[in-house]
Structure formats: C-alpha cells, structure tokens
N, C-alpha and C. Protein backbone atom coordinates (compact mmCIF):
# COMPACT_ATOMS: atom_id res chain seq x y z
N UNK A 1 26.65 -17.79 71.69
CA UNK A 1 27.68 -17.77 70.67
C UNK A 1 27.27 -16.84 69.54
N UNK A 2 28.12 -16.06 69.34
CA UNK A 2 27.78 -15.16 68.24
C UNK A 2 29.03 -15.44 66.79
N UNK A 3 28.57 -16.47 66.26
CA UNK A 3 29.22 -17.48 65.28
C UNK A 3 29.04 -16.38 63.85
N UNK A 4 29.81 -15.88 63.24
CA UNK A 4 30.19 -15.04 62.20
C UNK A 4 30.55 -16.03 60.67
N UNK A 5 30.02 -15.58 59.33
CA UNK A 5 30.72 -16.07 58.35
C UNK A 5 31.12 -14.69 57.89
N UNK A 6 31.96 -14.93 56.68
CA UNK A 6 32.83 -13.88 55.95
C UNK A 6 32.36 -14.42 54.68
N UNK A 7 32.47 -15.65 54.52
CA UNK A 7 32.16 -16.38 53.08
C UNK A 7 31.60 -17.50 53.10
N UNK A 8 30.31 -18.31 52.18
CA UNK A 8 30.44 -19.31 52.27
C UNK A 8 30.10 -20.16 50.87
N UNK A 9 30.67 -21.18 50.70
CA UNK A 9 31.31 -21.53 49.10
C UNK A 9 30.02 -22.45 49.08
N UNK A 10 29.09 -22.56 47.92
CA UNK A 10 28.60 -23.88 47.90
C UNK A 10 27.26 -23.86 48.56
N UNK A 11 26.76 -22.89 49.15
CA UNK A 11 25.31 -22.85 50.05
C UNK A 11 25.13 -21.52 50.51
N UNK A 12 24.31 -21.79 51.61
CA UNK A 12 24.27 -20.45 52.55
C UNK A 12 24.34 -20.52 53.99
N UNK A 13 24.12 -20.10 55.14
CA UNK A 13 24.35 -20.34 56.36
C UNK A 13 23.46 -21.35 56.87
N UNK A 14 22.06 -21.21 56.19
CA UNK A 14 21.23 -22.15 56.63
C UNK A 14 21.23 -23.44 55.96
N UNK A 15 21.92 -23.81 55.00
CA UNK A 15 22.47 -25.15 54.36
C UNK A 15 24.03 -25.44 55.13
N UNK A 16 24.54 -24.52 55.33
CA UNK A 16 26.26 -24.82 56.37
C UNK A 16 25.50 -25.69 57.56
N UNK A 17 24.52 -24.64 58.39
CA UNK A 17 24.06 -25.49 59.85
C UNK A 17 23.19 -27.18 58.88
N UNK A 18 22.34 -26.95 58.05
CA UNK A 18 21.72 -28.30 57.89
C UNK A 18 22.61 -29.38 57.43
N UNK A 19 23.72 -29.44 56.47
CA UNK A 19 24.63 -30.23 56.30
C UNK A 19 25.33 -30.81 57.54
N UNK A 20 26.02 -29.64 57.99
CA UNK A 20 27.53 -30.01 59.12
C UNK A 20 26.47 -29.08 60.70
N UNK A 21 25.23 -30.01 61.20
CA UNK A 21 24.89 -29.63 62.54
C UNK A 21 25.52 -29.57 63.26
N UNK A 22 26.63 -30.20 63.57
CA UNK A 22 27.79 -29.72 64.63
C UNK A 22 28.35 -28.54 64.69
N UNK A 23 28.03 -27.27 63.47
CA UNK A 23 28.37 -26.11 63.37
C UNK A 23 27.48 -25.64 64.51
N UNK A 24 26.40 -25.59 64.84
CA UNK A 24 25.70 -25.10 66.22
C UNK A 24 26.13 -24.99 66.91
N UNK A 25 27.05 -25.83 67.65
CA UNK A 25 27.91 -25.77 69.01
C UNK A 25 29.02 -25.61 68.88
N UNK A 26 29.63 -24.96 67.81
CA UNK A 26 30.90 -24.68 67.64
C UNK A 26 31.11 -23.08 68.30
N UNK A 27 32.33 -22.34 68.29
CA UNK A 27 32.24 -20.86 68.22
C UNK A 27 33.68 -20.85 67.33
N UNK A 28 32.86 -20.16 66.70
CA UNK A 28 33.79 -19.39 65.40
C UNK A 28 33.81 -18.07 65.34
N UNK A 29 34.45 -17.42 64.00
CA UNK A 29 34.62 -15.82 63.63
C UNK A 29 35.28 -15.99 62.37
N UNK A 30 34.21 -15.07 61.92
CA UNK A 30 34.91 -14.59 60.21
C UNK A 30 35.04 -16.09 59.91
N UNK A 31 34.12 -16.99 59.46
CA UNK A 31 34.55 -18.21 58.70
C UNK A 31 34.42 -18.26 57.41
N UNK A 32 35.35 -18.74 56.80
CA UNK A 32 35.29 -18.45 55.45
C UNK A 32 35.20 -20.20 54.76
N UNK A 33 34.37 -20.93 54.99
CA UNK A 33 33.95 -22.11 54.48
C UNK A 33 33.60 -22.56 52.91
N UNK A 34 33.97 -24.01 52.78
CA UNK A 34 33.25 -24.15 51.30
C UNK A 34 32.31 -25.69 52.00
N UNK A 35 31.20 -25.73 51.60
CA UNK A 35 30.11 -26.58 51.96
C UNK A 35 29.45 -27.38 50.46
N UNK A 36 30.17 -27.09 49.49
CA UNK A 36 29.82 -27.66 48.21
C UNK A 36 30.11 -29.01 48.57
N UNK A 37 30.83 -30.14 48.74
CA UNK A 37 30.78 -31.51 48.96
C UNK A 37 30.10 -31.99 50.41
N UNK A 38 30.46 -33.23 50.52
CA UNK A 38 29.58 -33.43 51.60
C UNK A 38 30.95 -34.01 52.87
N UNK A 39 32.05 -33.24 53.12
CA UNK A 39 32.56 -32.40 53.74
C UNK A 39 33.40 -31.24 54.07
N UNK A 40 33.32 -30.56 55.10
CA UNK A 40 33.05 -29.12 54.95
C UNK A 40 34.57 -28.29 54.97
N UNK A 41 35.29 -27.29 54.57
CA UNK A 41 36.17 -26.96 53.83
C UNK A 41 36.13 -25.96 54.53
N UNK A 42 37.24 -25.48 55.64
CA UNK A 42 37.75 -24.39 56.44
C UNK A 42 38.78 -23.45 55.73
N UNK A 43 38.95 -22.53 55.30
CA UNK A 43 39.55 -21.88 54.39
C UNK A 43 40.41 -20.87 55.01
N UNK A 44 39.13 -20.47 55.78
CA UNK A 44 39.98 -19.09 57.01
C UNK A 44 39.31 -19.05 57.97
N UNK A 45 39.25 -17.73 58.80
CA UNK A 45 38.41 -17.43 60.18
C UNK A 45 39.53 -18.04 61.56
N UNK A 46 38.48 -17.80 62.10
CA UNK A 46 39.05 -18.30 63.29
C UNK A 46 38.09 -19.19 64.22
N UNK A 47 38.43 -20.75 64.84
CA UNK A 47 38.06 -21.67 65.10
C UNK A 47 38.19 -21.50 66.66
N UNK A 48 37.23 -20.94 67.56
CA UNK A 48 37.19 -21.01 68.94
C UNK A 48 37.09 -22.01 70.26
N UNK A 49 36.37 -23.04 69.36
CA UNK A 49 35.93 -24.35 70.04
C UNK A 49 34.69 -25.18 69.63
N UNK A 50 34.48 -25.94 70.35
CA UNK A 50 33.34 -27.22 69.56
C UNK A 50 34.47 -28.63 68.94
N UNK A 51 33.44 -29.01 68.18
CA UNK A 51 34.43 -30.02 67.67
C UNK A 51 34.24 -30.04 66.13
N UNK A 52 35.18 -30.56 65.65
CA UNK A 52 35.31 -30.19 64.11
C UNK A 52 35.52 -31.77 63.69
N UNK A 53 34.77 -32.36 63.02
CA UNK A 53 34.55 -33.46 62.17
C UNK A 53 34.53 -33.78 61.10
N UNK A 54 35.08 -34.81 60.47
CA UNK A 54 34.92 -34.99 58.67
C UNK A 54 35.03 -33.67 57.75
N UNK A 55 36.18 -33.06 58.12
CA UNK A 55 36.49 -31.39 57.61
C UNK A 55 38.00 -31.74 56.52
N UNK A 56 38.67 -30.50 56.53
CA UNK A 56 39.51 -30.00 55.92
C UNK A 56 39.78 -28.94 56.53
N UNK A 57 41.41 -28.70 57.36
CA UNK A 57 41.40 -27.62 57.53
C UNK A 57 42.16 -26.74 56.52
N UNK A 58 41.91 -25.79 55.89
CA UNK A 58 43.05 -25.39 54.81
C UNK A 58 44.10 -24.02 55.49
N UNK A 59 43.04 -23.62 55.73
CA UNK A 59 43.93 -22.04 56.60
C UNK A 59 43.15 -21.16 57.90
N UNK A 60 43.59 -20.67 58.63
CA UNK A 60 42.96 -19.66 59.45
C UNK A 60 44.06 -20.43 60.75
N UNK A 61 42.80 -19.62 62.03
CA UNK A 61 43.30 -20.07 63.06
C UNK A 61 42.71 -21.27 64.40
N UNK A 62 42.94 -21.68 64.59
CA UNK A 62 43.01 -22.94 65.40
C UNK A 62 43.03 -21.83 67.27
N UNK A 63 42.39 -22.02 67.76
CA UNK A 63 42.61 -21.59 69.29
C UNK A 63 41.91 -22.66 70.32
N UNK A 64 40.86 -23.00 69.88
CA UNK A 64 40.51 -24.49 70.85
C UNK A 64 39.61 -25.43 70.20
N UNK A 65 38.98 -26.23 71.11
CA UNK A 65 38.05 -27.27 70.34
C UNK A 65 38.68 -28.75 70.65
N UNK A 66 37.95 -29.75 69.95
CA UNK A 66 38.06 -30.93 69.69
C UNK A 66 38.05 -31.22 68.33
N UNK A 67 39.27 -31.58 67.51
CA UNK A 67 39.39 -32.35 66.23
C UNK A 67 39.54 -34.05 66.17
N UNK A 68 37.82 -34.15 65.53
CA UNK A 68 37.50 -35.38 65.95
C UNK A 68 38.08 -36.40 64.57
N UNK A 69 38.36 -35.99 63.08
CA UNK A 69 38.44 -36.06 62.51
C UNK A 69 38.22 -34.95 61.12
N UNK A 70 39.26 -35.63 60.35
CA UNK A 70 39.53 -34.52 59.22
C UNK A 70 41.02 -34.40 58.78
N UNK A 71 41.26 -33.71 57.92
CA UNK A 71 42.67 -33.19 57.47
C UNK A 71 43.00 -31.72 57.57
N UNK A 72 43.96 -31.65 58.21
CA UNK A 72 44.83 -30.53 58.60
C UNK A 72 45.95 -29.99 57.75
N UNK A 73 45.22 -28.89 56.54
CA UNK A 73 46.52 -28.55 55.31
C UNK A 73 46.79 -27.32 55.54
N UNK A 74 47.09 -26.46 56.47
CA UNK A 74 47.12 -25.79 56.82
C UNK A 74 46.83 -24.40 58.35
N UNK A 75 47.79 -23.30 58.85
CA UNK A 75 46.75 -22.51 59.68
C UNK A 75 47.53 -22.63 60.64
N UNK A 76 47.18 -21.85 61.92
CA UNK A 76 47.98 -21.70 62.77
C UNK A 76 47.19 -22.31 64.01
N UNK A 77 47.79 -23.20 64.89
CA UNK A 77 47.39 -23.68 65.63
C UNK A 77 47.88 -23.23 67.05
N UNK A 78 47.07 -23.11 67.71
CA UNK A 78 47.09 -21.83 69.10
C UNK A 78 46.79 -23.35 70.12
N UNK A 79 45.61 -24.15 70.32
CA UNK A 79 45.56 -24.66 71.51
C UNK A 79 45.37 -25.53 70.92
C-alpha cells in the first residue's frame, strides 16, 4: 500500500498511525485528516479500503472498505 497524506491537522504521520493503528491496513490517497481529538477527522482524499472506525467523515471520496463506526457529514460514496 502506498498510503499518501496531503495534510494532517493536529500531529504528524507517525502520531496519525500511533493514535488510529487501523490506518496501517487501510489504502488511501491524498488524505487530508485532522488527528487533534481522540477521533480521527476525514476531510478529503480518497478512501480505498480497510475499515474506518470511531471517525468523521466530512468530505472526499468513499470507493471501498468497511465502516465500522463513525459519522458520515459528507463526500461521495462510490462502493
């Protein structure tokens, strides 16, 4: 997986993976995250698969995965 950020609010990539470890097995692109609370804040990018837990989605795109929990305020949902 070659997992991409664009932005990330609140930390850095290596505080994104230690907070929300389920980011490891995800595949993403261009994520544009906020990781300041203690859960994690989808803003943009694009969401390939894995599973997404105790989130927020606000915007981007949706193409696969498992949403195990979280809120969905936004974004385009593909699969």
């Amino acid at each position: 997986m070659n997992n991409t950020f664009k932005k990330i609010t609140g930390g850095s990539e290596e505080e994104a993976y230690q907070k929300f470890p389920w980011l490891k097995n995800a595949s993403f692109k261009d994520a544009d995250i906020d990781i300041t609370n203690n859960w994690l804040i989808w803003k943009g990018g694009i969401w390939k698969g894995g599973i997404l837990k105790d989130g927020t989605f606000e915007g981007g795109v949706w193409e696969g995965g498992i949403w195990k929990s979280g809120v969905w305020k936004g974004g385009i949902w593909k699969g």
